[in-house]
PDB file of N, CA and C in Angstrom:
ATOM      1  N   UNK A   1     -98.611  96.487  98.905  1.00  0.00           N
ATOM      2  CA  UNK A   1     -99.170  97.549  99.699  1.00  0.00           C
ATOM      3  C   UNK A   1     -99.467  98.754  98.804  1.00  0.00           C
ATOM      4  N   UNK A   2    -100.400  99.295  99.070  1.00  0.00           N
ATOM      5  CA  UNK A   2    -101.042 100.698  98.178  1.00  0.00           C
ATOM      6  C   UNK A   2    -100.236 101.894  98.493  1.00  0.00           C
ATOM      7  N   UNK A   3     -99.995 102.709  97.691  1.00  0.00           N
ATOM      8  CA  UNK A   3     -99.559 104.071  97.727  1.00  0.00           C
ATOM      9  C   UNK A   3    -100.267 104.995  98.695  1.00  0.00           C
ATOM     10  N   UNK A   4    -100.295 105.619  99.438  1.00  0.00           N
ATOM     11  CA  UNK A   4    -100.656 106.984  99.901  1.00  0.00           C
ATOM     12  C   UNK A   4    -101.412 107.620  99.238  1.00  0.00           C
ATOM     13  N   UNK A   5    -102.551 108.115  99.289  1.00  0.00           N
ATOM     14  CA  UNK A   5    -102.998 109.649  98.878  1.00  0.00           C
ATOM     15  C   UNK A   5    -102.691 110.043  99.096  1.00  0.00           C
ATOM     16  N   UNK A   6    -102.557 110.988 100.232  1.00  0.00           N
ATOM     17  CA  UNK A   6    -102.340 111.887 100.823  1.00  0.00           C
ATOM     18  C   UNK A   6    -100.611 112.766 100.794  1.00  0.00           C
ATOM     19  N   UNK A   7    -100.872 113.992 100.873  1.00  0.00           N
ATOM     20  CA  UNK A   7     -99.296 114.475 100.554  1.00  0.00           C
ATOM     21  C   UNK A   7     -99.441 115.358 101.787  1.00  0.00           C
ATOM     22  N   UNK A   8     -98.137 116.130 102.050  1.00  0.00           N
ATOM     23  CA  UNK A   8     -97.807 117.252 103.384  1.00  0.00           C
ATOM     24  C   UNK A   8     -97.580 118.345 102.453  1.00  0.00           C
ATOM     25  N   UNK A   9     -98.582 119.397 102.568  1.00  0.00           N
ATOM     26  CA  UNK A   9     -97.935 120.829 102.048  1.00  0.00           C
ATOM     27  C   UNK A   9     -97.860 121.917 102.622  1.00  0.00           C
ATOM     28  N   UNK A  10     -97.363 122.896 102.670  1.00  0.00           N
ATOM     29  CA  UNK A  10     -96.942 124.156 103.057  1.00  0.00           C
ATOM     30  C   UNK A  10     -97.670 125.280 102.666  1.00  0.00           C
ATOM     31  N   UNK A  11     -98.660 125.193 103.481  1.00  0.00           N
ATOM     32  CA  UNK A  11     -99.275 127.011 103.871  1.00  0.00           C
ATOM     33  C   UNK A  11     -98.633 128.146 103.668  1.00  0.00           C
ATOM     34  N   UNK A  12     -97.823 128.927 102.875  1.00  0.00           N
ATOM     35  CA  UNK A  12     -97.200 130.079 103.085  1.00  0.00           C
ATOM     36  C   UNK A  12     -98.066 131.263 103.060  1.00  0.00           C
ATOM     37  N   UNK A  13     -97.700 132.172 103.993  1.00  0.00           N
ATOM     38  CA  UNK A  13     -98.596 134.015 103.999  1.00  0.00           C
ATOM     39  C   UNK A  13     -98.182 134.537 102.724  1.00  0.00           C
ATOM     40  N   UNK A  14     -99.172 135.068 102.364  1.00  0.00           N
ATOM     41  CA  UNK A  14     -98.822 135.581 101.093  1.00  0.00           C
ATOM     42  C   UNK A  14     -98.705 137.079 101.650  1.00  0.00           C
ATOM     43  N   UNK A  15     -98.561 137.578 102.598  1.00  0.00           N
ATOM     44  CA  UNK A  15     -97.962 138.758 103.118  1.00  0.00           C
ATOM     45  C   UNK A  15     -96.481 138.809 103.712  1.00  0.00           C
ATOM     46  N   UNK A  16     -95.312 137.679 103.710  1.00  0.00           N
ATOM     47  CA  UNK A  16     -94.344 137.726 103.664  1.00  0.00           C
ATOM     48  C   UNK A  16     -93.715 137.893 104.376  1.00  0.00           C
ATOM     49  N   UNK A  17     -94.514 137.027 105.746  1.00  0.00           N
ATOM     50  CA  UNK A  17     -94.203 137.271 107.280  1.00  0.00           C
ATOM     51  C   UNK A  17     -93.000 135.929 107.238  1.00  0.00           C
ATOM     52  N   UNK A  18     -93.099 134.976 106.223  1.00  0.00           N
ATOM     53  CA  UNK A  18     -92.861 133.768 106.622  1.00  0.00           C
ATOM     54  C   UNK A  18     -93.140 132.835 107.164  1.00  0.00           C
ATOM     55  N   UNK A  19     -94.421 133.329 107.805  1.00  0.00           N
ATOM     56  CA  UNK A  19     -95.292 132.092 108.715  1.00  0.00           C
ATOM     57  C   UNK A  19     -95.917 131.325 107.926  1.00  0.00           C
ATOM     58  N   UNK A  20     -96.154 130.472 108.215  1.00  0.00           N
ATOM     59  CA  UNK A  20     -96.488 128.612 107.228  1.00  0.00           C
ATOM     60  C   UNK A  20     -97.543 127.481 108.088  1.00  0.00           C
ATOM     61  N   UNK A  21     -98.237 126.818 107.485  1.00  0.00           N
ATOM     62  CA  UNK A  21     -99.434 126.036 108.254  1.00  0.00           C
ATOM     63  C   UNK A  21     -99.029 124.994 107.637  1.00  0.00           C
ATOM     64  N   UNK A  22     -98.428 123.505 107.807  1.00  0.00           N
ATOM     65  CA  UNK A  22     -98.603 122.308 107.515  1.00  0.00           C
ATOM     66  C   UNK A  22    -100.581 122.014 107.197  1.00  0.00           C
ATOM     67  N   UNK A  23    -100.210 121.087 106.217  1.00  0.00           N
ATOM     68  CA  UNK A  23    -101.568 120.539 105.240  1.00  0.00           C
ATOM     69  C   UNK A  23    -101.817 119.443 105.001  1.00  0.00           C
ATOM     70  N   UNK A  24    -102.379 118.554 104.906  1.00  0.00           N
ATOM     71  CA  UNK A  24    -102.575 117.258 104.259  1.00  0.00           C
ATOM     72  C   UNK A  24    -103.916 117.291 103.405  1.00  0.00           C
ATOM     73  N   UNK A  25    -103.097 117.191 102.368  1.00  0.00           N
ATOM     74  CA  UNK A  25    -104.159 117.290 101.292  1.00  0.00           C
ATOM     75  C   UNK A  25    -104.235 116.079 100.347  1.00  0.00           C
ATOM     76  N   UNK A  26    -105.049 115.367  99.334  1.00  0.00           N
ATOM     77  CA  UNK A  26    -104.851 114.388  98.679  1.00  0.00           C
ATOM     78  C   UNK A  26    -104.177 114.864  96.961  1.00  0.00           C
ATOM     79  N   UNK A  27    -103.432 113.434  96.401  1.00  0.00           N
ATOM     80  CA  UNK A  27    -102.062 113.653  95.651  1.00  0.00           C
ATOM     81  C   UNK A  27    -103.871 114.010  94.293  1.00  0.00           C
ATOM     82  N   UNK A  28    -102.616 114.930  93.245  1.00  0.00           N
ATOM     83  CA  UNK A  28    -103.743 115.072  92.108  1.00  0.00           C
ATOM     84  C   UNK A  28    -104.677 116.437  92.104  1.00  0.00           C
ATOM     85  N   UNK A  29    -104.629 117.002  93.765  1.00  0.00           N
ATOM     86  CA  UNK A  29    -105.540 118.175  93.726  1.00  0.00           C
ATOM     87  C   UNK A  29    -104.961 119.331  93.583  1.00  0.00           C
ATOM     88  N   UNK A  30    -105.571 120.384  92.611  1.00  0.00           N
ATOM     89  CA  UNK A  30    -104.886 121.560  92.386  1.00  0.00           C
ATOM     90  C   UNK A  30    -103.918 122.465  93.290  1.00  0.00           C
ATOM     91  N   UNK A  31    -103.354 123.589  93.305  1.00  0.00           N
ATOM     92  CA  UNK A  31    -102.896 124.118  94.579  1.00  0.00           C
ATOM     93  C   UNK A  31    -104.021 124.635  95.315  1.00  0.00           C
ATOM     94  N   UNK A  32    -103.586 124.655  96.711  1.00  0.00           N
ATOM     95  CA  UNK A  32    -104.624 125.196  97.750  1.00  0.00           C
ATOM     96  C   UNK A  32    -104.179 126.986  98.044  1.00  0.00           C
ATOM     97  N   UNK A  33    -105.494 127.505  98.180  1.00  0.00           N
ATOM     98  CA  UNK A  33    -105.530 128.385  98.895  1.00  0.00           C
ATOM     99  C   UNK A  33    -106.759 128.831  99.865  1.00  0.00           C
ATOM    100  N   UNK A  34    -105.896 129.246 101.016  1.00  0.00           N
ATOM    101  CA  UNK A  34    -106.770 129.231 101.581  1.00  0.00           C
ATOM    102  C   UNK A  34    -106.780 130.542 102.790  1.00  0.00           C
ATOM    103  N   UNK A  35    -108.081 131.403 103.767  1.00  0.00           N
ATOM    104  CA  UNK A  35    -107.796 132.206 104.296  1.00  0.00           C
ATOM    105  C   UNK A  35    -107.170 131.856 105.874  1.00  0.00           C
ATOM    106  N   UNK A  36    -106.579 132.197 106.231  1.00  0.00           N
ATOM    107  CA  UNK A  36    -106.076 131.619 107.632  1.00  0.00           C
ATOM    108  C   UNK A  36    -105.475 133.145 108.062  1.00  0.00           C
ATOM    109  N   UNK A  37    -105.311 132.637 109.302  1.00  0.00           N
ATOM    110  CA  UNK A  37    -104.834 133.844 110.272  1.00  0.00           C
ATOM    111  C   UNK A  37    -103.401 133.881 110.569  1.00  0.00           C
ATOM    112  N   UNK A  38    -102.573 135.186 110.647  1.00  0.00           N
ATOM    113  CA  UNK A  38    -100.933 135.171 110.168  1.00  0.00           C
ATOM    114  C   UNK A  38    -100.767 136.041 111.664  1.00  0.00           C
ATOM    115  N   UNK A  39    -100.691 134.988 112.920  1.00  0.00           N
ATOM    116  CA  UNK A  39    -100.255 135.562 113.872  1.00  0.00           C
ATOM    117  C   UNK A  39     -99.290 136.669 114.077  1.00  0.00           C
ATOM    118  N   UNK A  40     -98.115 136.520 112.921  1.00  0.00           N
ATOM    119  CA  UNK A  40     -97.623 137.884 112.451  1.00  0.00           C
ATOM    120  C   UNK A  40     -97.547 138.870 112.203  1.00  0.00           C
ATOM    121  N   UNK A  41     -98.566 138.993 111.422  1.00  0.00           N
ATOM    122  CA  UNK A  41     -99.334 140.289 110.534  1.00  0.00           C
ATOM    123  C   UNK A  41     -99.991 140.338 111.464  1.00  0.00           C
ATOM    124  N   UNK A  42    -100.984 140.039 112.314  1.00  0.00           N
ATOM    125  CA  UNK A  42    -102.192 139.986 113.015  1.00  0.00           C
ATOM    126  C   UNK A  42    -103.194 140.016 112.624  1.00  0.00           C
ATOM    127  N   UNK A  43    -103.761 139.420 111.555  1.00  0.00           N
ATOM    128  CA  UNK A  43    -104.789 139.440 110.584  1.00  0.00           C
ATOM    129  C   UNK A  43    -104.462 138.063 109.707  1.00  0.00           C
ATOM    130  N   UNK A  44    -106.359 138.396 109.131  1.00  0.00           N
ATOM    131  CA  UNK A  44    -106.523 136.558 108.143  1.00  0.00           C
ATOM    132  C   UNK A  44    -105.935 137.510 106.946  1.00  0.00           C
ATOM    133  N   UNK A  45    -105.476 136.593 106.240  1.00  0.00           N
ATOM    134  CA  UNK A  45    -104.445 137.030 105.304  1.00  0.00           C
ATOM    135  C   UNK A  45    -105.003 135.319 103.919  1.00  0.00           C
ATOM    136  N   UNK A  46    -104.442 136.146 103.200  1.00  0.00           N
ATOM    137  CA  UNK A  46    -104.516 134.190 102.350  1.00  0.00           C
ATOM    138  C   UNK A  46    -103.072 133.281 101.950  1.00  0.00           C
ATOM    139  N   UNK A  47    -103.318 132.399 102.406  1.00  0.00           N
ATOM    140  CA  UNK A  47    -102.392 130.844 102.503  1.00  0.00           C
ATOM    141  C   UNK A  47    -102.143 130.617 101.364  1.00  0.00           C
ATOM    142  N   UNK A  48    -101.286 130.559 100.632  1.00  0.00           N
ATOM    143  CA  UNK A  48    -100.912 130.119  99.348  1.00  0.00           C
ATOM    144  C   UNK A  48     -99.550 128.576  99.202  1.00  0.00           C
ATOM    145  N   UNK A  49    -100.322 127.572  98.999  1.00  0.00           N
ATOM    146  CA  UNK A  49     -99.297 126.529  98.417  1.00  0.00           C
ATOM    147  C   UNK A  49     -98.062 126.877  98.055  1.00  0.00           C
ATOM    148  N   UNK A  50     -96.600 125.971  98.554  1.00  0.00           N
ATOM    149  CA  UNK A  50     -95.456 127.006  98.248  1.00  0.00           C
ATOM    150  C   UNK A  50     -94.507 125.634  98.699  1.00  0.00           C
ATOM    151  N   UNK A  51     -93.021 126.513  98.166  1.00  0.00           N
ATOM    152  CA  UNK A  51     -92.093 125.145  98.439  1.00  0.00           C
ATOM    153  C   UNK A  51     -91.410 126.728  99.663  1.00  0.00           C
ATOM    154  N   UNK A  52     -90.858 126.282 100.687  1.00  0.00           N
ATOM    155  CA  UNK A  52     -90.712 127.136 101.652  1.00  0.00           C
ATOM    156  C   UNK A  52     -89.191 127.713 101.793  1.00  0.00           C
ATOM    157  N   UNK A  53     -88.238 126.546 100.617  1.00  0.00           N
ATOM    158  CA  UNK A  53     -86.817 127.374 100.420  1.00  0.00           C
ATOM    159  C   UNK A  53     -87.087 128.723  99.508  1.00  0.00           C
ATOM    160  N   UNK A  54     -88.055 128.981  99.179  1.00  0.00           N
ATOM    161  CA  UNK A  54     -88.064 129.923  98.462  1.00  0.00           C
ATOM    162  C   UNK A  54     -88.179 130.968  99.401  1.00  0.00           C
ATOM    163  N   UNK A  55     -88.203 131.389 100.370  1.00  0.00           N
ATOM    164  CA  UNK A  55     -88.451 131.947 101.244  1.00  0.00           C
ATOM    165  C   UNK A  55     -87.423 132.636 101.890  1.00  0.00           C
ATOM    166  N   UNK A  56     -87.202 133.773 101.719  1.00  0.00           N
ATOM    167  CA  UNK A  56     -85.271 134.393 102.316  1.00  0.00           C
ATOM    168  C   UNK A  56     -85.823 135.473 103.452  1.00  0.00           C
ATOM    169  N   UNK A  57     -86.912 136.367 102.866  1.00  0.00           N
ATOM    170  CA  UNK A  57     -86.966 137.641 103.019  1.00  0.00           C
ATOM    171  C   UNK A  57     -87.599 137.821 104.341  1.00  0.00           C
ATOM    172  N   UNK A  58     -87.168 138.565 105.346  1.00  0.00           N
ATOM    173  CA  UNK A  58     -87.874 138.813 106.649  1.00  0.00           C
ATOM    174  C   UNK A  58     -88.818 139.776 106.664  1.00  0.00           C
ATOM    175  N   UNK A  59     -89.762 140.161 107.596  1.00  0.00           N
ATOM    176  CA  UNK A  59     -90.974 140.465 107.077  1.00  0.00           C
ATOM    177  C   UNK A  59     -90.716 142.214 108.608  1.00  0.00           C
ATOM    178  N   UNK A  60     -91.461 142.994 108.003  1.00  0.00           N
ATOM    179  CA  UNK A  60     -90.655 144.714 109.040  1.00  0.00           C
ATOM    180  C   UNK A  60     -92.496 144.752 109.438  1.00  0.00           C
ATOM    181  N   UNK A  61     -93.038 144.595 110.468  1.00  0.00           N
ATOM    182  CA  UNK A  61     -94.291 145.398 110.688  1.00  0.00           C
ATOM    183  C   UNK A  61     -94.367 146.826 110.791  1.00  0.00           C
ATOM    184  N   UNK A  62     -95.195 147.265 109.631  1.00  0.00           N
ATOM    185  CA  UNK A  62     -95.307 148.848 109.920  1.00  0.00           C
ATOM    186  C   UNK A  62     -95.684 149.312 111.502  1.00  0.00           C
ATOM    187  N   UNK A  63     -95.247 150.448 111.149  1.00  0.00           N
ATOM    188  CA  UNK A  63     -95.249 151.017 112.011  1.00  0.00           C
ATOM    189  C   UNK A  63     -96.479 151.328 112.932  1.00  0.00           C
ATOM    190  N   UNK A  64     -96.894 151.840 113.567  1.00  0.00           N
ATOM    191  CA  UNK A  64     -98.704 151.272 114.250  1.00  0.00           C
ATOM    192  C   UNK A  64     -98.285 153.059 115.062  1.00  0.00           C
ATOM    193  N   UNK A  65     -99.304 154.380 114.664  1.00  0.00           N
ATOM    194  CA  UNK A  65     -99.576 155.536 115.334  1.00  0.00           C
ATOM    195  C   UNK A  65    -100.164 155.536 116.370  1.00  0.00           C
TER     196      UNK A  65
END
């Protein structure tokens, strides 16, 4: 039986909300980035490839006048 292409990766906000988009991308291709929307932040923000234990820090929305 043949191997898989295909791999599962992790969307992380590169604004540090912690929010994350599952991916399927094929094995061999560079990292992805990409623009997506960070229900968090409330804005498209950019998606950056990531391993997601790296991830501790909780994210404070400024403040809104």
């Amino acid at each position: 039986m043949a191997k898989a292409n295909i791999e599962k990766v992790h969307l992380v906000s590169s604004e540090g909300t912690g929010y994350f988009y599952t991916y399927h991308k094929k094995k061999g291709k560079g990292k992805l980035k990409l623009r997506k929307y960070d229900p968090i932040a409330r804005k498209h923000v950019l998606f950056e490839e990531k391993k997601l234990s790296k991830l501790k820090k909780k994210y404070v929305r400024p403040a809104s006048d």
